[in-house]
N, C-alpha and C. Protein backbone atom coordinates (compact mmCIF):
# COMPACT_ATOMS: atom_id res chain seq x y z
N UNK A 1 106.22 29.92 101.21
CA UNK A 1 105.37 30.82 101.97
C UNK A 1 104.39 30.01 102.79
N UNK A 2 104.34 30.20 103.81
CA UNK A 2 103.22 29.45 104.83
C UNK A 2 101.84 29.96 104.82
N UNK A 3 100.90 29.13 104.80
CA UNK A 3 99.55 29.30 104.56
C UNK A 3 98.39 28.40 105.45
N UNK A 4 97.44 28.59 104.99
CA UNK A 4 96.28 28.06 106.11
C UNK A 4 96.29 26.43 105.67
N UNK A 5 96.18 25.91 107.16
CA UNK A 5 96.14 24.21 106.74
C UNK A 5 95.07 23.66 106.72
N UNK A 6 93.40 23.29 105.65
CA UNK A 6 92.45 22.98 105.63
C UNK A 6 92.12 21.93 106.89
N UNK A 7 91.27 22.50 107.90
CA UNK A 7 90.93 21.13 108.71
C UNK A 7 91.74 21.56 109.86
N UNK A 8 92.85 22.05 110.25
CA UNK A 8 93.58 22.44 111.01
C UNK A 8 92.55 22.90 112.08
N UNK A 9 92.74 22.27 113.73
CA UNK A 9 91.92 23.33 114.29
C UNK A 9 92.83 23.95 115.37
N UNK A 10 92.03 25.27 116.02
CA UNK A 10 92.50 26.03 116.63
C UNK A 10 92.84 25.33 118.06
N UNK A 11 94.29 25.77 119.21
CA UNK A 11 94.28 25.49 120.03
C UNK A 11 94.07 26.59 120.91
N UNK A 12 93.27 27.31 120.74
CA UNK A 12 92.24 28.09 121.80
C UNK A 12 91.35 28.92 120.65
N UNK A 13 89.87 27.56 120.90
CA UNK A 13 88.88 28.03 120.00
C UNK A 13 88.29 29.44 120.77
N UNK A 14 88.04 30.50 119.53
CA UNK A 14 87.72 31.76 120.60
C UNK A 14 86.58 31.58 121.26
N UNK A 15 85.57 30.87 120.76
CA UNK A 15 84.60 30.51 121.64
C UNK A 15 84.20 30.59 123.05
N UNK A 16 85.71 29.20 123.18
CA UNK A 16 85.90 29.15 124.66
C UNK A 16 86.09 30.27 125.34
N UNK A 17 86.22 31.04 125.07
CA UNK A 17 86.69 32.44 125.88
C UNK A 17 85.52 33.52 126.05
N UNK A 18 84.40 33.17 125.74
CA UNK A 18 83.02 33.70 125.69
C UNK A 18 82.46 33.31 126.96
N UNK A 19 81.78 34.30 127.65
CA UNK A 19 80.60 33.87 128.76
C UNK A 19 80.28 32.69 127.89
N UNK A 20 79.62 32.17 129.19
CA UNK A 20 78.52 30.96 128.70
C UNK A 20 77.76 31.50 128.30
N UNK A 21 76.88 32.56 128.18
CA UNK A 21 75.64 33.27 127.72
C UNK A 21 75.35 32.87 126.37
N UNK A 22 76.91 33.29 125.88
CA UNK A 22 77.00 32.90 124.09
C UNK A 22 77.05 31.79 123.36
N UNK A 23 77.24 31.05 124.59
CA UNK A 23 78.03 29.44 123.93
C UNK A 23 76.77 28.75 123.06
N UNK A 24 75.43 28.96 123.11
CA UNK A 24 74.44 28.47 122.85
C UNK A 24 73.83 29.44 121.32
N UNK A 25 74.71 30.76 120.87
CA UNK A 25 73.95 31.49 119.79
C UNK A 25 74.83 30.66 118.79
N UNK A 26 73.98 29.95 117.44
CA UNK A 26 74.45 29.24 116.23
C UNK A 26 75.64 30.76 115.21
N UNK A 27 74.61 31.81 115.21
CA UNK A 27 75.86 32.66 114.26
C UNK A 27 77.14 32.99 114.65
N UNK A 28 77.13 33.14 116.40
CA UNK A 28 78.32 33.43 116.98
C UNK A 28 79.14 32.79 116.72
N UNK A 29 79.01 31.25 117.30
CA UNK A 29 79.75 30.11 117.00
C UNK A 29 80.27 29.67 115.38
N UNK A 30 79.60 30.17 114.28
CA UNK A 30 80.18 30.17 113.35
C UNK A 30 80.96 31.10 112.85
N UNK A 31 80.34 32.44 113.22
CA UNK A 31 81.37 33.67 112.64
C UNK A 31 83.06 33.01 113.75
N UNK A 32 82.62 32.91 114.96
CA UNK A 32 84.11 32.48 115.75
C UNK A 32 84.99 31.14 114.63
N UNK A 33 84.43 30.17 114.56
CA UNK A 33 84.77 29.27 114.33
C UNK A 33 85.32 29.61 112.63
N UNK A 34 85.24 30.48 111.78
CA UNK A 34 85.77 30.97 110.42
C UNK A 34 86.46 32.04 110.81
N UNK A 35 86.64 32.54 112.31
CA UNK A 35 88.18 33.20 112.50
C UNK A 35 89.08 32.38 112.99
N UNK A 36 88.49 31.23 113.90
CA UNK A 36 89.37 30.12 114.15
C UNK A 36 90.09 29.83 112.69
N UNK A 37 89.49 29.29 111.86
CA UNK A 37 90.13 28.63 111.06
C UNK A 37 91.32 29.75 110.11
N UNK A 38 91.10 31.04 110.16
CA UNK A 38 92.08 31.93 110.03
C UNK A 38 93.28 32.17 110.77
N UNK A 39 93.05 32.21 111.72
CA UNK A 39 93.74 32.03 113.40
C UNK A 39 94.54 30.66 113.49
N UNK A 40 94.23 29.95 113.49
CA UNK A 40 94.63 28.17 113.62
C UNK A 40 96.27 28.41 113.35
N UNK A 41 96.09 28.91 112.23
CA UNK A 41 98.05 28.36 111.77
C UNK A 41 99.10 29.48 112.59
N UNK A 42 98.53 30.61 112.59
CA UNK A 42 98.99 31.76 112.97
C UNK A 42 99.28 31.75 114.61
N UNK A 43 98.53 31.03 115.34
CA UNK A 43 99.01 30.58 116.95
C UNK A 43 99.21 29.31 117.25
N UNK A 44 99.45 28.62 116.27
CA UNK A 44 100.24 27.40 116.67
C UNK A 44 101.46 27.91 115.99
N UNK A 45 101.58 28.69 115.03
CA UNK A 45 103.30 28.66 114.72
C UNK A 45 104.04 29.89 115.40
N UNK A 46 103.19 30.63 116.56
CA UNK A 46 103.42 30.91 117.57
C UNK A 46 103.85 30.26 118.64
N UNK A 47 103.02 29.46 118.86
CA UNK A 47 102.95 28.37 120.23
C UNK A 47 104.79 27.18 119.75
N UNK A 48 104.28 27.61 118.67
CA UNK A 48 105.73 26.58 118.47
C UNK A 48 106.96 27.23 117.89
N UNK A 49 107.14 28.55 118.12
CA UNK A 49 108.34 29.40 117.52
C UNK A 49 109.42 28.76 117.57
N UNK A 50 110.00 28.39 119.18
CA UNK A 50 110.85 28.11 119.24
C UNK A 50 111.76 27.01 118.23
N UNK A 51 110.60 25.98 118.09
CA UNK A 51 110.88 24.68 117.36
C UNK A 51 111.31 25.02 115.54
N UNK A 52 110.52 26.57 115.33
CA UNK A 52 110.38 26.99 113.74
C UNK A 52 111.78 27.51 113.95
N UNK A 53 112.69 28.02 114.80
CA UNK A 53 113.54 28.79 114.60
C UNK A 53 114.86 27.96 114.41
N UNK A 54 114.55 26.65 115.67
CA UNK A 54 116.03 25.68 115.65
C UNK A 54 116.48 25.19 114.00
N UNK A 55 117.14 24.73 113.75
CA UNK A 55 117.29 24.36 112.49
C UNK A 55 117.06 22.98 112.37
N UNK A 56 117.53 22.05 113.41
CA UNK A 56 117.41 20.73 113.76
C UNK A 56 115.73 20.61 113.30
N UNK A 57 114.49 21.72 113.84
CA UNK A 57 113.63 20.71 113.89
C UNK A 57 112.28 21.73 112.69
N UNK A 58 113.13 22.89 112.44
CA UNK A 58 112.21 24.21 111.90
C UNK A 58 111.83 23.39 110.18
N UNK A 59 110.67 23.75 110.07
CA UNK A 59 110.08 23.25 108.55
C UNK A 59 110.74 23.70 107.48
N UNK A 60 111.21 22.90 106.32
CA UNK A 60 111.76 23.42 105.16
C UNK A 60 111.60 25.03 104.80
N UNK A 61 110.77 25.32 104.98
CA UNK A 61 110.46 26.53 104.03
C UNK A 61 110.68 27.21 105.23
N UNK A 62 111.12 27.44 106.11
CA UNK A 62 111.96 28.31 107.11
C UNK A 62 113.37 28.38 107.30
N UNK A 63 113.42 27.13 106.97
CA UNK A 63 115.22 26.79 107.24
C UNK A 63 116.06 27.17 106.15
N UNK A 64 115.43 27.73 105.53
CA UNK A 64 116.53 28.84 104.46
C UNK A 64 116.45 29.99 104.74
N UNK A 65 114.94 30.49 105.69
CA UNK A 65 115.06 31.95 106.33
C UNK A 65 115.98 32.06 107.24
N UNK A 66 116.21 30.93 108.01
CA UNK A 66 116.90 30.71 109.53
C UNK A 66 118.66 30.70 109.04
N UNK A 67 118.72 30.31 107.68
CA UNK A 67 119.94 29.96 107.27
C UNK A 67 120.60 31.87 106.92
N UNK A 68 120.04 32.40 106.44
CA UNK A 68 120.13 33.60 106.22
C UNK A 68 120.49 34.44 107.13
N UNK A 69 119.95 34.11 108.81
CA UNK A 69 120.25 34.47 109.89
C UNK A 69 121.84 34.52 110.55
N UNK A 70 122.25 33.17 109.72
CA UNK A 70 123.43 32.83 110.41
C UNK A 70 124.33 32.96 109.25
N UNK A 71 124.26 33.55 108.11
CA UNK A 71 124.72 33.42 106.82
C UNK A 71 125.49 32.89 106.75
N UNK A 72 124.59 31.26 106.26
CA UNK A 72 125.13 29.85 106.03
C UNK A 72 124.37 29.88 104.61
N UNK A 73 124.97 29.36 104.05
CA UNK A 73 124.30 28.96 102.38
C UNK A 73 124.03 28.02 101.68
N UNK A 74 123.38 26.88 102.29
CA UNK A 74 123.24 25.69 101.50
C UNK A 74 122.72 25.98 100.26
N UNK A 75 122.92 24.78 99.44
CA UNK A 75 122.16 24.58 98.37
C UNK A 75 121.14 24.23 98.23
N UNK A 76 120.22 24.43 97.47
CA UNK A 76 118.68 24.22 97.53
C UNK A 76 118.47 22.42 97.09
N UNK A 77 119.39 22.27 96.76
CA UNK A 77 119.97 20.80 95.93
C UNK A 77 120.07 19.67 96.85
N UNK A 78 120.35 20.17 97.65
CA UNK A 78 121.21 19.21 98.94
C UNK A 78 119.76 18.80 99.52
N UNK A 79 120.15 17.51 100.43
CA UNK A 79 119.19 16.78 101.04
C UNK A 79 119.24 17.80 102.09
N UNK A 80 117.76 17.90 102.85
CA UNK A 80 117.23 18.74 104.10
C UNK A 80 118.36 17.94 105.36
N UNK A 81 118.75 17.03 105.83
CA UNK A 81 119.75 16.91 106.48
C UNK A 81 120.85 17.46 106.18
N UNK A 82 121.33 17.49 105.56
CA UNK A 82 122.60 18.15 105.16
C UNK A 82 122.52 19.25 105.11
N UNK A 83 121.21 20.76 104.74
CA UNK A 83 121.02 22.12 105.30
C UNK A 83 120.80 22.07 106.36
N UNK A 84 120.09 21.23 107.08
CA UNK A 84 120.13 21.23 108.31
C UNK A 84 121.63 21.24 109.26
N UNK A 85 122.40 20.49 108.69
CA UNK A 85 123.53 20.37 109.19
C UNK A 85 124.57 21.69 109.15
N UNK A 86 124.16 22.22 107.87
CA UNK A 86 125.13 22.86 107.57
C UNK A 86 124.76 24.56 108.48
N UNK A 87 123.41 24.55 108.68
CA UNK A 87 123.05 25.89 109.36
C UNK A 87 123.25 25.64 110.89
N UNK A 88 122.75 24.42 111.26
CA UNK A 88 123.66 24.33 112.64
C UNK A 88 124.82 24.49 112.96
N UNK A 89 125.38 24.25 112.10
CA UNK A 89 127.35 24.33 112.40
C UNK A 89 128.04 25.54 112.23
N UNK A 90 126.92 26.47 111.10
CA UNK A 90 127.36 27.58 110.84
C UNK A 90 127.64 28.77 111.45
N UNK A 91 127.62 28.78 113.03
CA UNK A 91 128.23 29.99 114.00
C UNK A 91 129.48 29.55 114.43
N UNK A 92 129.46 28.29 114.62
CA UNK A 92 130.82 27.60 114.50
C UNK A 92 132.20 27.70 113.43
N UNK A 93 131.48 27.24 112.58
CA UNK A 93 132.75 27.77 111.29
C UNK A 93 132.93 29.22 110.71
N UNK A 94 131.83 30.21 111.57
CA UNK A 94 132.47 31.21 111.39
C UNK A 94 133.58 31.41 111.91
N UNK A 95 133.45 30.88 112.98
CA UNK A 95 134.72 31.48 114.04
C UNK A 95 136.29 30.89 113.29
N UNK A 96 135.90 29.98 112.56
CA UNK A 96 137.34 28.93 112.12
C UNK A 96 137.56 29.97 110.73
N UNK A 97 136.53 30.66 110.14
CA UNK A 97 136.44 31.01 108.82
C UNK A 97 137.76 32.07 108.37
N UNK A 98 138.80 31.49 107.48
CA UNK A 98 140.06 32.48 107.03
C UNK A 98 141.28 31.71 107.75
N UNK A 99 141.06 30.29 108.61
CA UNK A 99 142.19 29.60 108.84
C UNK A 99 142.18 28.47 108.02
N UNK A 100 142.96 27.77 108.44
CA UNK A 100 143.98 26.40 107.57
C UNK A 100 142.71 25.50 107.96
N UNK A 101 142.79 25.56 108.67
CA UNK A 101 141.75 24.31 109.86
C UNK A 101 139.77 24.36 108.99
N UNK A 102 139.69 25.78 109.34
CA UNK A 102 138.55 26.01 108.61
C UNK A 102 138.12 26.11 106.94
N UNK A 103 139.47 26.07 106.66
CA UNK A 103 139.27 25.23 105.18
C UNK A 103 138.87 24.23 104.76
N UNK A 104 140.43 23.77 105.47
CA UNK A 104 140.25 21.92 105.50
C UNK A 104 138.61 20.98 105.93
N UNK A 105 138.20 21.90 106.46
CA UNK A 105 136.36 21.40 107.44
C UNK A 105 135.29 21.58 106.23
N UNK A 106 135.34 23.13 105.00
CA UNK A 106 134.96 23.40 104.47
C UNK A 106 134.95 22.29 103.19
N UNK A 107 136.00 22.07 102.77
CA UNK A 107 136.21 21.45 101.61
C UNK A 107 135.97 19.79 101.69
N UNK A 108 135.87 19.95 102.98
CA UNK A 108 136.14 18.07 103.71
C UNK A 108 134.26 18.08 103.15
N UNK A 109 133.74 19.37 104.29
CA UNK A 109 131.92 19.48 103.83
C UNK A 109 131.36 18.50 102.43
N UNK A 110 132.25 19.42 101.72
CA UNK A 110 131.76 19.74 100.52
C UNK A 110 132.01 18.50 99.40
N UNK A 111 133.04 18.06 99.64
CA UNK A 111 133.74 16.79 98.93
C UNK A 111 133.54 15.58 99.25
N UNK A 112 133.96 15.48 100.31
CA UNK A 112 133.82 14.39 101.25
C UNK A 112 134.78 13.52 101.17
N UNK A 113 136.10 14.53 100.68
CA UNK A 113 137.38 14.34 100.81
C UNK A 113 138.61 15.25 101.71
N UNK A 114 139.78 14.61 102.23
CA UNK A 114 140.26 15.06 103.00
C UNK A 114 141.05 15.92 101.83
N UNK A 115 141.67 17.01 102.37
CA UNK A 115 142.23 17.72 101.30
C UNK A 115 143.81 18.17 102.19
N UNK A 116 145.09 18.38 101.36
CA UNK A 116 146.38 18.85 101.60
C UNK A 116 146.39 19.84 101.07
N UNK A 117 146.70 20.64 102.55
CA UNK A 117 146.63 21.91 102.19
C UNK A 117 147.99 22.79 102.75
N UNK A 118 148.58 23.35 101.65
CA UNK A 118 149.79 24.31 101.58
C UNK A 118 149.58 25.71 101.64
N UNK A 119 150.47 26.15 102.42
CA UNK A 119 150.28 27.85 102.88
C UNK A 119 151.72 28.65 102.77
N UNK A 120 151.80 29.54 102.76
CA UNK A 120 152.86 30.33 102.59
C UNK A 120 153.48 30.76 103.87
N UNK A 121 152.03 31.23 104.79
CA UNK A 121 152.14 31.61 106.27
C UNK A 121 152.98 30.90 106.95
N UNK A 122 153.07 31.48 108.17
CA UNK A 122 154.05 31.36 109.12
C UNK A 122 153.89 32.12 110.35
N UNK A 123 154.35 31.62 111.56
CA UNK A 123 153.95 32.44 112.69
C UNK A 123 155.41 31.76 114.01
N UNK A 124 156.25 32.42 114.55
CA UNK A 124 157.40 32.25 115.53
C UNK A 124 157.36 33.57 116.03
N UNK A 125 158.43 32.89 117.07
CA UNK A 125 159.28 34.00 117.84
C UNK A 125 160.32 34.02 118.00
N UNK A 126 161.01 35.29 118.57
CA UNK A 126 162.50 35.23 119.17
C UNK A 126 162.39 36.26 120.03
N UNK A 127 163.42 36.52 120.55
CA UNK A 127 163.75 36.61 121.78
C UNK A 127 165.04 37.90 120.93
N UNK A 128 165.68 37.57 119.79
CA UNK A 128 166.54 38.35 119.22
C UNK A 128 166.14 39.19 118.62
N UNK A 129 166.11 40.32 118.62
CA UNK A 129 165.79 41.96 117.34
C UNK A 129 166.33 41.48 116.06
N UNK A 130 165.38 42.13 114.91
CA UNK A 130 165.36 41.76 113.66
C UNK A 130 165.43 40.48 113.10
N UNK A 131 164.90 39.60 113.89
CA UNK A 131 164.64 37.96 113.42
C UNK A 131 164.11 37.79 112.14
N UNK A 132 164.83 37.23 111.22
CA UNK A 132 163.96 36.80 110.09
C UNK A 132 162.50 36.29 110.22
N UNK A 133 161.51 37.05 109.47
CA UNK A 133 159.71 36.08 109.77
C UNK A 133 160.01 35.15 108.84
N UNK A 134 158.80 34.32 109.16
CA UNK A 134 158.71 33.32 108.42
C UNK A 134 157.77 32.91 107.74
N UNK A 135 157.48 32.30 106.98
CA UNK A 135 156.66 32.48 105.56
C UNK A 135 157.14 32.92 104.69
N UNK A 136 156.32 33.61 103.56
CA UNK A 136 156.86 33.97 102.38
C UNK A 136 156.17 35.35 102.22
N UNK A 137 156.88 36.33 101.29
CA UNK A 137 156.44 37.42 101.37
C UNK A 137 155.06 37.40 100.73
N UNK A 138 154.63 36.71 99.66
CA UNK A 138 153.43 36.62 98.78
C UNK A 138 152.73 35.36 99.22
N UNK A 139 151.43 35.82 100.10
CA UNK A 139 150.72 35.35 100.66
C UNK A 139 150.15 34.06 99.46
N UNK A 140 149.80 32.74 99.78
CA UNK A 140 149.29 31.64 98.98
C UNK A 140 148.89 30.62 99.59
N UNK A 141 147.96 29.78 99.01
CA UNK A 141 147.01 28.59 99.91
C UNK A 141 147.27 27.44 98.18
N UNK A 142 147.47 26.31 98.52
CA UNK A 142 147.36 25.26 97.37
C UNK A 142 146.65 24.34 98.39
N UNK A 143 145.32 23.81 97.39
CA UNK A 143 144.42 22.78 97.99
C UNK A 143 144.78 21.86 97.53
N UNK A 144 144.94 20.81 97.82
CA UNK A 144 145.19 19.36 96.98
C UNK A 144 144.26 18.19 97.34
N UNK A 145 143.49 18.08 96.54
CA UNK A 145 142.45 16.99 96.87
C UNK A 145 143.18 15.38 95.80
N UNK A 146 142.91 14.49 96.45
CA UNK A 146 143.11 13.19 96.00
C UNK A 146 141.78 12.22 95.83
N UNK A 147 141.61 12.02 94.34
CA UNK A 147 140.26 11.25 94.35
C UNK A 147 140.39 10.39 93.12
N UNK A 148 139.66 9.74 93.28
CA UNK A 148 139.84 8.37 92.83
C UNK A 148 139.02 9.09 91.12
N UNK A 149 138.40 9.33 90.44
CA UNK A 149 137.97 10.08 90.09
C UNK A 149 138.04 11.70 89.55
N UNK A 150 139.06 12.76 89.30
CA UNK A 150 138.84 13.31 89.33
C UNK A 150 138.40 14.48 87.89
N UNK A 151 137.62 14.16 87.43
CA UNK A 151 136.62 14.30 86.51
C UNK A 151 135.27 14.79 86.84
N UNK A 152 135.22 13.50 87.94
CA UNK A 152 133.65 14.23 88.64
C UNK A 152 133.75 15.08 89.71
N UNK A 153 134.71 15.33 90.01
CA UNK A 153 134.67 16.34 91.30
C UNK A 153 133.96 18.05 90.38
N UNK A 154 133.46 18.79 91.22
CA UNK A 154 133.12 20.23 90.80
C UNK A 154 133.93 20.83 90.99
N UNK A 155 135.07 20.76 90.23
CA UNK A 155 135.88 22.05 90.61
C UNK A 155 135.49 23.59 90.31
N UNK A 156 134.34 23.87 89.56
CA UNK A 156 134.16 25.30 90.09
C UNK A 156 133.55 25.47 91.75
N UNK A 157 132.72 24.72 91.54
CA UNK A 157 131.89 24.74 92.64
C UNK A 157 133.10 24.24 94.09
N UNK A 158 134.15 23.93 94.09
CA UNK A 158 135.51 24.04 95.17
C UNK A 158 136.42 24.98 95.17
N UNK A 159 136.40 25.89 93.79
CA UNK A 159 136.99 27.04 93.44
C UNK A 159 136.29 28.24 94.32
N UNK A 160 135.08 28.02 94.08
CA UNK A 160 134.13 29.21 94.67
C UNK A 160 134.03 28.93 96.13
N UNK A 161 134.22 27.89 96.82
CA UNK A 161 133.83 27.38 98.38
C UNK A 161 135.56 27.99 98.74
N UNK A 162 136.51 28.01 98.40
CA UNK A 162 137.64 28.47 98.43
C UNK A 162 137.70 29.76 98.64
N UNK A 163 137.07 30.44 97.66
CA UNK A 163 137.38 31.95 97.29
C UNK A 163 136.94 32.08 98.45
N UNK A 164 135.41 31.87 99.41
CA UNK A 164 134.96 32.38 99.85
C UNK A 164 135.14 31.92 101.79
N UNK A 165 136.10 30.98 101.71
CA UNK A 165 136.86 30.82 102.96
C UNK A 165 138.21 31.38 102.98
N UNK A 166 138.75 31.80 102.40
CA UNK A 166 140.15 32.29 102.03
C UNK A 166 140.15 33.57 102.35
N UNK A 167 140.99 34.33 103.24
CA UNK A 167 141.06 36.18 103.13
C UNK A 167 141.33 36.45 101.72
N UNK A 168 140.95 37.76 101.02
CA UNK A 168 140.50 38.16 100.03
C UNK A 168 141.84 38.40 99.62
N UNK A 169 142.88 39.00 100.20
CA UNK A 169 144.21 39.33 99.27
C UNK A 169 145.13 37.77 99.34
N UNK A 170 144.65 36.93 99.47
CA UNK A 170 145.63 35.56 99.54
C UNK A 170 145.29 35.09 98.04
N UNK A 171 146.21 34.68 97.72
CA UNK A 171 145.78 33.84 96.26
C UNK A 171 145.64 32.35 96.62
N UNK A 172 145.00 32.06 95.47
CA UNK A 172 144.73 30.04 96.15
C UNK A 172 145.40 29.13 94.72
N UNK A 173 145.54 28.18 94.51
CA UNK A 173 145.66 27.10 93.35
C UNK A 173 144.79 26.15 93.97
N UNK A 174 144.17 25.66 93.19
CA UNK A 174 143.67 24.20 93.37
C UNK A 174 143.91 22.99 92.54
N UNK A 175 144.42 21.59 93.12
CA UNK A 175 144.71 20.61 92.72
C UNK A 175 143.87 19.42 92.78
N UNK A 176 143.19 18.72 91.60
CA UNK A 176 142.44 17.83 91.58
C UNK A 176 143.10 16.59 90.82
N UNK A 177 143.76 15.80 91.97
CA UNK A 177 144.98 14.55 91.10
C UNK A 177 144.11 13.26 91.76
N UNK A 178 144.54 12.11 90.75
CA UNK A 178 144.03 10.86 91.06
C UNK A 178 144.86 10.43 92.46
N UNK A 179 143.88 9.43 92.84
CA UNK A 179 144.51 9.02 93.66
C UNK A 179 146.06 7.74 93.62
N UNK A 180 146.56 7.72 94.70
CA UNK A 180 148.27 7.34 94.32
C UNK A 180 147.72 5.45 93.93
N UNK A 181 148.32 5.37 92.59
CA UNK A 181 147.74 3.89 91.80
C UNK A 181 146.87 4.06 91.11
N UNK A 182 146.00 5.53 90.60
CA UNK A 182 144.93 5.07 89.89
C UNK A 182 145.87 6.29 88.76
N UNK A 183 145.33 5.43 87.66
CA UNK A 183 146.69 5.53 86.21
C UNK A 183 145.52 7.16 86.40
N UNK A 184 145.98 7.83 85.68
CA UNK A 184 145.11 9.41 84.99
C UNK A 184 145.07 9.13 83.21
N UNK A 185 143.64 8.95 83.60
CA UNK A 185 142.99 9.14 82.28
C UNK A 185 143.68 9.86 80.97
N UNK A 186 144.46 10.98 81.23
CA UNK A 186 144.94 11.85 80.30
C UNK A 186 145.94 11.35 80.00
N UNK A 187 146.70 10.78 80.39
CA UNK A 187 147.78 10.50 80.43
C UNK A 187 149.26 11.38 80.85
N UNK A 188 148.58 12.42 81.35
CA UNK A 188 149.26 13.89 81.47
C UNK A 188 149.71 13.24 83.34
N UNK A 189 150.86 13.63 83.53
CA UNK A 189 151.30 13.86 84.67
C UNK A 189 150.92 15.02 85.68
N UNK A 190 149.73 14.51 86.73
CA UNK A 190 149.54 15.90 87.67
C UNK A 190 150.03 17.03 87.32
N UNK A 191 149.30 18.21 88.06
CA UNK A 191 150.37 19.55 88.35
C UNK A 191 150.96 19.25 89.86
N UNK A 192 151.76 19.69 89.84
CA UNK A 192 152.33 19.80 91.44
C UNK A 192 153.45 18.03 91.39
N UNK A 193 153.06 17.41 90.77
CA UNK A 193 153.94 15.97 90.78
C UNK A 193 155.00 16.45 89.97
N UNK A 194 156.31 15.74 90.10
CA UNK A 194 157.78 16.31 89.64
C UNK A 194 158.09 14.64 89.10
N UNK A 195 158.76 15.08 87.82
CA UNK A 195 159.38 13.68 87.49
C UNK A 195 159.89 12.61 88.27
C-alpha cells in the first residue's frame, strides 16, 4: 500500500499559488505547508503515472496491480526482473496461449529448459472429398523435458503451468528424464524410453 514519504516535498507548494499578499502570514504558510506534506506523494505519483503503470519502470508494490491488468501471474518469489519480465511479455503470450509454440516459450520461462513436445494435432489439405484428417481422434500434448537433474525440477509447479496453457479438453503427460549419459538415480528406465 503506498503512503506518505517523511521529508518528501511538494512539486507545487500551494503557497506558490497565493497572491503575494499571503506569502508573508506565518499560519498560512504552515497550515499550506501540512497539506503540502499530505499532497506531496499524491501529485507526484500523478505527475509520474505513466512511469507507475509501465512495468519496466512501475514500483514493486504496483507491479502486481499492473500484472493483474494483463493477467500475468508471477510469483511473489521470483526476482523483480523476472515479474517484470514476465508482465511485459504478457499481451504477447496471450496471443501464442493454447499453441505448440506458446507452450514450448512457457515451459522454456519457467525451467529454463528446452522442452519436446508431442501432439496428437494435425492440420492439411486436399483438393479430394472425404480426405482422411490428420491427427488423432483423442486430442493429447506429451512434454518432455531433459535435465541433468531431474529430482529438482517442480514438477507440480510444470504440471500446473501446463494445465493452464493447454485448451481445457486436451489431455497432457509430462516427462521429466535425465539427460542422454547421465545414469538415473533409480535405476528405473524413463517413461516414454523403449528397450
Amino acid at each position: 500500500m503506498r503512503g506518505t514519504v517523511a521529508g518528501l516535498p511538494s512539486p507545487h507548494p500551494l503557497i506558490e499559488l497565493l497572491p503575494a499578499l499571503y506569502l508573508e502570514q506565518d499560519f498560512l504558510r504552515r497550515f499550506l505547508s501540512a497539506l503540502d506534506d499530505v499532497l506531496a506523494p499524491i501529485l507526484l505519483t500523478l505527475d509520474n503515472l505513466p512511469a507507475h503503470l509501465d512495468p519496466r519502470s512501475a514500483p514493486e508494490d504496483l507491479l502486481d496491480w499492473v500484472a493483474q491488468w494483463v493477467a500475468a501471474e508471477p510469483h511473489r518469489d521470483e526476482p523483480v526482473e523476472r515479474r517484470r519480465a514476465a508482465v511485459t511479455g504478457a499481451v504477447a503470450r496471450h496471443s501464442r496461449r493454447g499453441t505448440r509454440g506458446g507452450l514450448a516459450e512457457a515451459v522454456r520461462r519457467q525451467t529454463g529448459v528446452e522442452p519436446e513436445i508431442a501432439e496428437s494435432g494435425g492440420s492439411g489439405w486436399s483438393a479430394t472429398p472425404n480426405t482422411e484428417l490428420p491427427g488423432e481422434e483423442r486430442p493429447w500434448v506429451t512434454v518432455r523435458l531433459r535435465v541433468a537433474e531431474p529430482e529438482a525440477v517442480d514438477r507440480v509447479g510444470v504440471e500446473e503451468l501446463i494445465e493452464g496453457e493447454i485448451p481445457a479438453h486436451i489431455g497432457y503427460e509430462l516427462e521429466i528424464l535425465p539427460l542422454a549419459g547421465t545414469p538415473d538415480p533409480s535405476g528405473e528406465r524413463p517413461s516414454g524410453e523403449r528397450p
